[in-house]
N, C-alpha and C. Protein backbone atom coordinates (compact mmCIF):
# COMPACT_ATOMS: atom_id res chain seq x y z
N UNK A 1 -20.67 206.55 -1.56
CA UNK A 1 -20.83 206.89 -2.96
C UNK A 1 -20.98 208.39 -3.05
N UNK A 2 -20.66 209.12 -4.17
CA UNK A 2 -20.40 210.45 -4.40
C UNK A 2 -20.77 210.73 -5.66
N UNK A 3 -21.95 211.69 -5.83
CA UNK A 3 -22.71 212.03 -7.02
C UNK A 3 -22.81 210.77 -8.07
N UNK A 4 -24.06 209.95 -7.65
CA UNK A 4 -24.46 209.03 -8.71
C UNK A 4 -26.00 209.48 -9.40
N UNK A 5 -26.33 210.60 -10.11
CA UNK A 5 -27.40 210.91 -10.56
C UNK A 5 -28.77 210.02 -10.70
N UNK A 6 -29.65 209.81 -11.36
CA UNK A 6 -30.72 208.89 -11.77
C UNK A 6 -30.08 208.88 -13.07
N UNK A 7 -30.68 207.78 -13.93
CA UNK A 7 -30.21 207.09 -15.07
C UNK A 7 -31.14 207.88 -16.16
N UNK A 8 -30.42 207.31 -17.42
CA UNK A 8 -31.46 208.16 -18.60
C UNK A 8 -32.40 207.38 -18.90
N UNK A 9 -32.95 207.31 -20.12
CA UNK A 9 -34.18 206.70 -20.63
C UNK A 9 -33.77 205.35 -20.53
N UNK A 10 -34.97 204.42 -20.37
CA UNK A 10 -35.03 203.04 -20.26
C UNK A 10 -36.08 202.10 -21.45
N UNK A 11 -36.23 202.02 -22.36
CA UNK A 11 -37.44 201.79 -22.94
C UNK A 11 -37.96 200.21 -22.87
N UNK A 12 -36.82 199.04 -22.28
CA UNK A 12 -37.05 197.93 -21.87
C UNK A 12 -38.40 197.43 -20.57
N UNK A 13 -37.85 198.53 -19.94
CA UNK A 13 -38.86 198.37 -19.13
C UNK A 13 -40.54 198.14 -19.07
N UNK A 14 -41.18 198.81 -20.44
CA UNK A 14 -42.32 198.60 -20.98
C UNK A 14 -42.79 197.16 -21.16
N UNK A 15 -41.90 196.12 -21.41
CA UNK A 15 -41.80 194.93 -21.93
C UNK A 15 -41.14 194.17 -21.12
N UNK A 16 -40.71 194.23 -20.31
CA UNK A 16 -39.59 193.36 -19.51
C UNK A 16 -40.60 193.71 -17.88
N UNK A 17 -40.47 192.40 -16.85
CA UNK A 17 -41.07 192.30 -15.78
C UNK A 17 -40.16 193.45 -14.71
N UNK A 18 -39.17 193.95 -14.71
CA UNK A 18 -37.89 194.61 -14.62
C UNK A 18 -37.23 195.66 -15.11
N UNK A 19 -36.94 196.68 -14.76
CA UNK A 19 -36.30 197.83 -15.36
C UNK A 19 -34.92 197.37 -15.46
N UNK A 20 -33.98 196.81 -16.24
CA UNK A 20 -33.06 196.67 -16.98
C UNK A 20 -31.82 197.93 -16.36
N UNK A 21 -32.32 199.29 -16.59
CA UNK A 21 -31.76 200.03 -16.73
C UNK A 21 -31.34 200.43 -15.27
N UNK A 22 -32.60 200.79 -14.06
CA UNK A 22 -32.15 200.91 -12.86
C UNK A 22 -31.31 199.51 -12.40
N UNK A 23 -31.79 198.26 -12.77
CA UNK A 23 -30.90 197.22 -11.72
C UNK A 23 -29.45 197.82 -12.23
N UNK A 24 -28.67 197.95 -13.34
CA UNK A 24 -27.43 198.72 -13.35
C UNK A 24 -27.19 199.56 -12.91
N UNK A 25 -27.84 200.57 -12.54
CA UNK A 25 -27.68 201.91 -11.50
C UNK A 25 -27.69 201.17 -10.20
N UNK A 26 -28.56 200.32 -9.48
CA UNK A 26 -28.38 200.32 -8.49
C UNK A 26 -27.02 199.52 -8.13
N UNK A 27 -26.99 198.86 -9.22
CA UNK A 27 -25.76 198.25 -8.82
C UNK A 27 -24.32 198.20 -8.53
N UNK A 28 -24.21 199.83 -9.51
CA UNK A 28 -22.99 200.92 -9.39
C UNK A 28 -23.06 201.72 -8.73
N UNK A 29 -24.45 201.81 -7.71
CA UNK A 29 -24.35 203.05 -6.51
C UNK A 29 -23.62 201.86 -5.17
N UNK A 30 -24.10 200.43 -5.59
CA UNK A 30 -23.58 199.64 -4.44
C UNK A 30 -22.26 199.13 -4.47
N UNK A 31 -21.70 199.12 -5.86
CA UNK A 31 -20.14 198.95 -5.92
C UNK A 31 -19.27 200.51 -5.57
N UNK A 32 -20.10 201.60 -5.72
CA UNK A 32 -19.35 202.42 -5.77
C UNK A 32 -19.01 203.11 -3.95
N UNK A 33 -20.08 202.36 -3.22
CA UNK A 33 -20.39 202.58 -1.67
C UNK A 33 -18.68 202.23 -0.93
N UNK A 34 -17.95 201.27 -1.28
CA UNK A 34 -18.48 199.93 -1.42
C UNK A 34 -19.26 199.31 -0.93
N UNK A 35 -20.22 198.27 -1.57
CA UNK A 35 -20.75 197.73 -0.24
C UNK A 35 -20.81 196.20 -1.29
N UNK A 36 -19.82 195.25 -1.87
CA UNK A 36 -19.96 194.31 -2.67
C UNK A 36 -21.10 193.15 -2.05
N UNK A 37 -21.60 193.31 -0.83
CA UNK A 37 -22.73 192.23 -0.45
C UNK A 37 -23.83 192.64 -1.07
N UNK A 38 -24.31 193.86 -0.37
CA UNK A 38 -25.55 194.29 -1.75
C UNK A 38 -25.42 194.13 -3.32
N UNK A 39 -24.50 194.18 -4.10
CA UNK A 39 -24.14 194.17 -4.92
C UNK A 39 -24.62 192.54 -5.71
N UNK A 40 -23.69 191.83 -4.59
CA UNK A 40 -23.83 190.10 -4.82
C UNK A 40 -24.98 190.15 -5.16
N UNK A 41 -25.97 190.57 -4.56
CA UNK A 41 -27.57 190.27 -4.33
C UNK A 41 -28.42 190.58 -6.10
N UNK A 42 -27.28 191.26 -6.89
CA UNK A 42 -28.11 191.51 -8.06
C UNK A 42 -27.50 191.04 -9.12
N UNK A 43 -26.72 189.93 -9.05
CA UNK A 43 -26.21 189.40 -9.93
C UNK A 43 -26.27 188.09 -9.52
N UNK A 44 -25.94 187.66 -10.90
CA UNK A 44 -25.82 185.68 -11.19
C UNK A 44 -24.63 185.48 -10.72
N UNK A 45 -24.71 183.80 -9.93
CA UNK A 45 -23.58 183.11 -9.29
C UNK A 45 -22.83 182.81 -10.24
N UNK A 46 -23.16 182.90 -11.67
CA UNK A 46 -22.25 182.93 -12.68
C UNK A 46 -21.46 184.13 -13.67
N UNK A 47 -21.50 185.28 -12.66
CA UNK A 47 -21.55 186.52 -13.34
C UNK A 47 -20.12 186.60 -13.85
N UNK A 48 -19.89 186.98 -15.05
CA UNK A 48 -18.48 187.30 -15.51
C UNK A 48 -18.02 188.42 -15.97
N UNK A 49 -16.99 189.36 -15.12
CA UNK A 49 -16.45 190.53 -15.20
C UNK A 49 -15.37 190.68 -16.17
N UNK A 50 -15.16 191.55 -16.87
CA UNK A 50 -13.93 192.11 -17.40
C UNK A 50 -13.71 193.02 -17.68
N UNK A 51 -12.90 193.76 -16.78
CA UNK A 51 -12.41 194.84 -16.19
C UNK A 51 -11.17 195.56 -16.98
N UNK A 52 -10.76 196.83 -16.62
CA UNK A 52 -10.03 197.50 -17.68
C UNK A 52 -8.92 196.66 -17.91
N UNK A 53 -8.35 197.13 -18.67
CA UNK A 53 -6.77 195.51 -19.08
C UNK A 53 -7.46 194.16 -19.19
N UNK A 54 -8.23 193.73 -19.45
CA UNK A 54 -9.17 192.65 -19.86
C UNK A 54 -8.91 191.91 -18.44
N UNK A 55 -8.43 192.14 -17.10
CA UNK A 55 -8.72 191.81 -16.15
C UNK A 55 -10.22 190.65 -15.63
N UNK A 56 -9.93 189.54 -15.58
CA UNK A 56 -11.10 188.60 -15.15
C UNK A 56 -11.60 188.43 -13.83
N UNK A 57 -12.65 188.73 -13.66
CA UNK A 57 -13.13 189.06 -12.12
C UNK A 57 -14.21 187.96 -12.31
N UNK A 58 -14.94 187.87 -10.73
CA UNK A 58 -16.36 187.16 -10.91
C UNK A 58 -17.14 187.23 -9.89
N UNK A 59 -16.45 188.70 -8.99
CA UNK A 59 -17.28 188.74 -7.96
C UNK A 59 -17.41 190.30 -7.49
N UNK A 60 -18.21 190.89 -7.41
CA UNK A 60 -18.14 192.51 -7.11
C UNK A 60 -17.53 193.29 -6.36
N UNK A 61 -16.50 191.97 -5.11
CA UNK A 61 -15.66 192.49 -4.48
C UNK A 61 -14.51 192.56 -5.12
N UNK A 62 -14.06 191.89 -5.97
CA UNK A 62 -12.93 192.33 -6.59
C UNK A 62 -12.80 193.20 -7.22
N UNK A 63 -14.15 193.91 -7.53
CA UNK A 63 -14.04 195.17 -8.33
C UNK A 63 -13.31 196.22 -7.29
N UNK A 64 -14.18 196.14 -5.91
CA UNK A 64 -13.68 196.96 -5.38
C UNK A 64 -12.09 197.05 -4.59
N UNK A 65 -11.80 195.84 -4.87
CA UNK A 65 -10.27 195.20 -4.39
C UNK A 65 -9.54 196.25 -5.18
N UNK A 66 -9.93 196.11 -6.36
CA UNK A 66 -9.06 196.39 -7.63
C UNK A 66 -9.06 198.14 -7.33
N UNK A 67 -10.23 198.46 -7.71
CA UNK A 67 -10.42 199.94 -7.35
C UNK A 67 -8.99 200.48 -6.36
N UNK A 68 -9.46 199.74 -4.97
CA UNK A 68 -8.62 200.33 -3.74
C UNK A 68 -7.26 200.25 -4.26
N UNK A 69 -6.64 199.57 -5.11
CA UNK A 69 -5.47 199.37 -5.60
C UNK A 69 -5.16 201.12 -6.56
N UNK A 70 -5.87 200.89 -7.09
CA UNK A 70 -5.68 202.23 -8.31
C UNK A 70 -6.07 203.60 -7.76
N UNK A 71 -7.23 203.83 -6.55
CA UNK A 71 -7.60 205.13 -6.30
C UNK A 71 -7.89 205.15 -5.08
N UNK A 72 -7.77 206.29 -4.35
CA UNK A 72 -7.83 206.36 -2.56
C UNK A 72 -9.11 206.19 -2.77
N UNK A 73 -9.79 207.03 -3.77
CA UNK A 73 -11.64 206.65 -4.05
C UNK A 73 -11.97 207.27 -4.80
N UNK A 74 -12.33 206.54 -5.47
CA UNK A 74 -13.38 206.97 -6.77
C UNK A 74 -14.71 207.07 -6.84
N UNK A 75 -15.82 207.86 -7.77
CA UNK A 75 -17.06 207.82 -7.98
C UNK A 75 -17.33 208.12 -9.45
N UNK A 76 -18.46 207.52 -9.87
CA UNK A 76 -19.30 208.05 -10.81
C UNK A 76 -20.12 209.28 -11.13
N UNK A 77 -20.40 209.57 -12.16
CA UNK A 77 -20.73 210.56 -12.26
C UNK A 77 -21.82 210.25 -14.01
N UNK A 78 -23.07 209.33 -13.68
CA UNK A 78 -23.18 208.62 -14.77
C UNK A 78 -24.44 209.83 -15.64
N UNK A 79 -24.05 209.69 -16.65
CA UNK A 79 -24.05 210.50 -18.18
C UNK A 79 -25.29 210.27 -18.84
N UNK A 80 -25.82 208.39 -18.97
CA UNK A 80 -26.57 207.91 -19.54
C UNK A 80 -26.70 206.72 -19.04
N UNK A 81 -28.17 205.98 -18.67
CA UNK A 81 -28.24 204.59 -18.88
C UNK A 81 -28.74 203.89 -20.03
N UNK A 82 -28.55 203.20 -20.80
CA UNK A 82 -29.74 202.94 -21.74
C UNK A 82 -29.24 201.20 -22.13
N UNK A 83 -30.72 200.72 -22.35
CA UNK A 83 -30.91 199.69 -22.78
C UNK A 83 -30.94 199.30 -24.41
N UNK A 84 -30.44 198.63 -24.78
CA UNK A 84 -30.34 198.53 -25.78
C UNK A 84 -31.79 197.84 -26.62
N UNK A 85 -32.05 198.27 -27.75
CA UNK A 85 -33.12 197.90 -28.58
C UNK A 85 -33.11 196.41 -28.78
N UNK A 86 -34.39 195.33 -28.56
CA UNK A 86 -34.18 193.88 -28.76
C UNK A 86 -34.08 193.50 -27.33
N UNK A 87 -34.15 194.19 -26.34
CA UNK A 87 -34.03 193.54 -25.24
C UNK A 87 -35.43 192.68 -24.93
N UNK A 88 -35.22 191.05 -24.12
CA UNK A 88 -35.71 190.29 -23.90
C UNK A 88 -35.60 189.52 -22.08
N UNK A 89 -36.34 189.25 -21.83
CA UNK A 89 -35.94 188.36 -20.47
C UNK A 89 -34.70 187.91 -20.32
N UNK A 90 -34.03 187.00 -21.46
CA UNK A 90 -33.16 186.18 -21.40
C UNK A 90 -32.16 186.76 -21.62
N UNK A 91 -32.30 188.11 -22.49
CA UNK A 91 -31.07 189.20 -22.33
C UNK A 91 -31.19 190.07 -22.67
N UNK A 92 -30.93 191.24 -22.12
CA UNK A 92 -30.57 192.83 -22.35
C UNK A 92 -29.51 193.27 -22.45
N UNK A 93 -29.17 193.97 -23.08
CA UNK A 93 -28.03 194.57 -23.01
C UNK A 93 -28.34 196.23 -22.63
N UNK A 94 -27.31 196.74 -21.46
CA UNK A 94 -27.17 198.12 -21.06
C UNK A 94 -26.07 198.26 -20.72
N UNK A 95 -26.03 199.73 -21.39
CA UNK A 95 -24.87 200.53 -21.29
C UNK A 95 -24.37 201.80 -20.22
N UNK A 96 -23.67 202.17 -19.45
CA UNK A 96 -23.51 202.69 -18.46
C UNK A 96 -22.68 203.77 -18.78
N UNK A 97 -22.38 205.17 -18.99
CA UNK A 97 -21.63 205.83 -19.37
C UNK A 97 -21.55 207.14 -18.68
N UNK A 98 -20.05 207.67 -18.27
CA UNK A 98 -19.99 208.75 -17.70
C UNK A 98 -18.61 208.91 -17.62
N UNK A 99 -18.41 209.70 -16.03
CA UNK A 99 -17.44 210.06 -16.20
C UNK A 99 -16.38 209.39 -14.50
N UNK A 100 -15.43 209.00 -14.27
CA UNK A 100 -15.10 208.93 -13.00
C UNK A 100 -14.10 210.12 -12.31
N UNK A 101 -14.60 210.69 -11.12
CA UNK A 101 -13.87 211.45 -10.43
C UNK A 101 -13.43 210.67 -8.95
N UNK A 102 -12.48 211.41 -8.57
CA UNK A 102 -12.16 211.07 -7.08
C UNK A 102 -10.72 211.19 -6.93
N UNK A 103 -9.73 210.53 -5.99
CA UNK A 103 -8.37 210.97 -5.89
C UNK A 103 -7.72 209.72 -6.16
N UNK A 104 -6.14 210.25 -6.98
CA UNK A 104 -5.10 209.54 -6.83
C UNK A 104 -4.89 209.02 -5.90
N UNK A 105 -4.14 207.58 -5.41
CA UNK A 105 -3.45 207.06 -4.37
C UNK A 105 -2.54 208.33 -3.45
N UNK A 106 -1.99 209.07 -4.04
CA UNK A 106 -1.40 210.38 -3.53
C UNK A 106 -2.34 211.35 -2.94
N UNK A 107 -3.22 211.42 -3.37
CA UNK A 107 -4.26 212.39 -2.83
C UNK A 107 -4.68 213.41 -3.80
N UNK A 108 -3.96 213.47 -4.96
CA UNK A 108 -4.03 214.41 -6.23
C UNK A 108 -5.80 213.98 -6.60
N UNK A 109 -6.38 215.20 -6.62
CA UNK A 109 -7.55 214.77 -7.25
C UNK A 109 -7.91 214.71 -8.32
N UNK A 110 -9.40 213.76 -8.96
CA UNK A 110 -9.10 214.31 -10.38
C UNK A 110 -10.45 214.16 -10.94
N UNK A 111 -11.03 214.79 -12.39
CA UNK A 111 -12.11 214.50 -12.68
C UNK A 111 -12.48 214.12 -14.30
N UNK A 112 -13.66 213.80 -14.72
CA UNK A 112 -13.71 213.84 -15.97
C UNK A 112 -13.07 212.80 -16.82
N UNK A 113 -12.78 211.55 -16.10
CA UNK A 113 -12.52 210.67 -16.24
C UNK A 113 -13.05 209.91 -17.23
N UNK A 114 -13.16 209.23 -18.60
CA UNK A 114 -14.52 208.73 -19.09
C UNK A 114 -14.41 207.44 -18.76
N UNK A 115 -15.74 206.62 -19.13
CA UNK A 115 -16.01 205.37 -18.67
C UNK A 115 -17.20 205.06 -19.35
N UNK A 116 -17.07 204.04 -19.91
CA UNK A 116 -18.08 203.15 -20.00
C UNK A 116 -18.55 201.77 -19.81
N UNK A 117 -19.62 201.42 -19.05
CA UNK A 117 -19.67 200.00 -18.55
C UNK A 117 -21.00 199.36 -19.39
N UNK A 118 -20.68 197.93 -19.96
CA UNK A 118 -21.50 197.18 -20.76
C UNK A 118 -22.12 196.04 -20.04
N UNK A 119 -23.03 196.02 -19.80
CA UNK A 119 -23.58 194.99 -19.11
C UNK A 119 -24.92 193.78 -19.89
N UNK A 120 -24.70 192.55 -19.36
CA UNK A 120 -25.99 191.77 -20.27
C UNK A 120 -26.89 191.24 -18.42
N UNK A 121 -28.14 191.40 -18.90
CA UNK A 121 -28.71 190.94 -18.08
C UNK A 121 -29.75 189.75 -18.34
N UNK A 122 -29.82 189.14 -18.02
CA UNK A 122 -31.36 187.68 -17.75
C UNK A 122 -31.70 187.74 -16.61
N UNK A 123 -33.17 187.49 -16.67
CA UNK A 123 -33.77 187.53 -15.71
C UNK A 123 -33.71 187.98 -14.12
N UNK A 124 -33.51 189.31 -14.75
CA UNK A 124 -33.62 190.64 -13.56
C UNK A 124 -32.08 190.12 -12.88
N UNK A 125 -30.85 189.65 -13.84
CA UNK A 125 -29.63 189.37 -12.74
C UNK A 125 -28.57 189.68 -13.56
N UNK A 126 -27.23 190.71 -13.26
CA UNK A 126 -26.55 190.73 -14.41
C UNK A 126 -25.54 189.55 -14.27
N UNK A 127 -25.38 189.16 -15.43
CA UNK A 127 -24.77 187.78 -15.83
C UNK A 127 -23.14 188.11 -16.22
N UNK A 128 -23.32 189.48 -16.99
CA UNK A 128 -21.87 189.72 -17.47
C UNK A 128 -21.67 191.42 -17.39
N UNK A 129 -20.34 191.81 -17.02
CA UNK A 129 -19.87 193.58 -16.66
C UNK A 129 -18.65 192.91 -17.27
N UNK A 130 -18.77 194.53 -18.72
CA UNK A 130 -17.74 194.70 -19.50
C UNK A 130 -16.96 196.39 -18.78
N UNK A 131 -15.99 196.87 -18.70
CA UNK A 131 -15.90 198.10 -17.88
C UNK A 131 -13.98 198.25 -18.86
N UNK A 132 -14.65 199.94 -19.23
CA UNK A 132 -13.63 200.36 -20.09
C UNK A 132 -13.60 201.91 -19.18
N UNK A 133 -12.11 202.41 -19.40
CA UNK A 133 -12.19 203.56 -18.75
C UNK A 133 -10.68 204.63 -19.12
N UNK A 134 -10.83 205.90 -18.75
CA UNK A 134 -8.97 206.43 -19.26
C UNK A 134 -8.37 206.01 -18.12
N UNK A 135 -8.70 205.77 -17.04
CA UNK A 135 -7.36 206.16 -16.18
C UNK A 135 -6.04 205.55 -16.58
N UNK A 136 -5.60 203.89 -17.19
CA UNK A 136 -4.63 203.62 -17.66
C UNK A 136 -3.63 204.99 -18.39
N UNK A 137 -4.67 205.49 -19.16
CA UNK A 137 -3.88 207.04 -20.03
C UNK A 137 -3.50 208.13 -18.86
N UNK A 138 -4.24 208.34 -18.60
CA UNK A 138 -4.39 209.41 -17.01
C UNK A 138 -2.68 209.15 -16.48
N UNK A 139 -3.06 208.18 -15.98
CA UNK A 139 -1.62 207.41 -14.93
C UNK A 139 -0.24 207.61 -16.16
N UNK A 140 -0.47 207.03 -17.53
CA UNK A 140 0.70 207.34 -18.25
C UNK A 140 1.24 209.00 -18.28
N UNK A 141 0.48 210.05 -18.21
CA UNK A 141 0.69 211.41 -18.37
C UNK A 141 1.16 211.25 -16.86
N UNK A 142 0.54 211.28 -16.09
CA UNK A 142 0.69 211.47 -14.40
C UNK A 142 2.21 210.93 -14.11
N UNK A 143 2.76 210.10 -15.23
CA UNK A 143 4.48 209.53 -14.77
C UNK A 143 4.99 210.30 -15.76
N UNK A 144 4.59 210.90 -16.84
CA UNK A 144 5.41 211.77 -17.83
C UNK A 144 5.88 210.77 -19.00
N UNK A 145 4.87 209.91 -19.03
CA UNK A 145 5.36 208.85 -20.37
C UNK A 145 4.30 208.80 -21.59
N UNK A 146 3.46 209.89 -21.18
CA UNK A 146 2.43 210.04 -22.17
C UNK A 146 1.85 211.45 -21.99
N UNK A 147 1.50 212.06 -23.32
CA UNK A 147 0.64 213.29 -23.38
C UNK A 147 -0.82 213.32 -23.93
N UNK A 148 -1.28 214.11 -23.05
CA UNK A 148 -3.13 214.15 -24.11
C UNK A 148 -3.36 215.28 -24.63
């Protein structure tokens, strides 16, 4: 993993047995390693992913399957964590936001990427990862079929 900062404010944590906000950090310093076994360890056997292109995943290695497909390697570079207001045991919602750097399949590097990842959690396990990001746009300029 490559520059994953500490997270921003958390205010769930006051109220919740669980910081909300770090289990999502830790969980994107362990997808971003890769290391998808640690990863397993903080999520539900029912966890449901959907990934950029509404892509359906359900396991943290496919995140990183997918990744290896699109980038020699990527990292985070996260902006903000925050929990959303109303959070409860049975669910939280947090938001993950920044930026992704690292290299093209070619080796072209790149940065400033944005991203944002939505996550719901129960009982200290995330249940569901929503994950939006540019590179789709990135890659259209990078073939000359799109401008930003």
């Amino acid at each position: 993993m490559r520059d994953a900062p500490t997270s921003g404010a958390s205010t769930a944590s006051d109220v919740l047995p669980y910081d909300p906000a770090a289990l999502v950090d830790q969980y994107l310093r362990m997808l971003m390693i890769p290391d998808p076994d640690g990863a397993r360890q903080l999520v539900s056997p029912a966890l449901k992913i959907r990934f950029t292109g509404g892509r359906a995943m359900n396991d943290p290695a496919q995140c990183a399957a997918f990744n290896a497909t699109r980038y020699r390697w990527v990292g985070k570079r996260f902006e903000a964590t925050e929990v959303m207001a109303g959070a409860t045991l049975e669910a939280a919602v947090v938001y993950n936001r920044g930026t992704l750097y690292g290299e093209w399949p070619d080796g072209e590097p790149f940065e400033g990427n944005r991203y944002v990842d939505r996550y719901v959690v129960s009982h200290g396990l995330i249940v569901q990862m929503d994950v939006w990001n540019d590179s789709a746009e990135r890659m259209l300029v990078r073939a000359g079929l799109a401008s930003l």
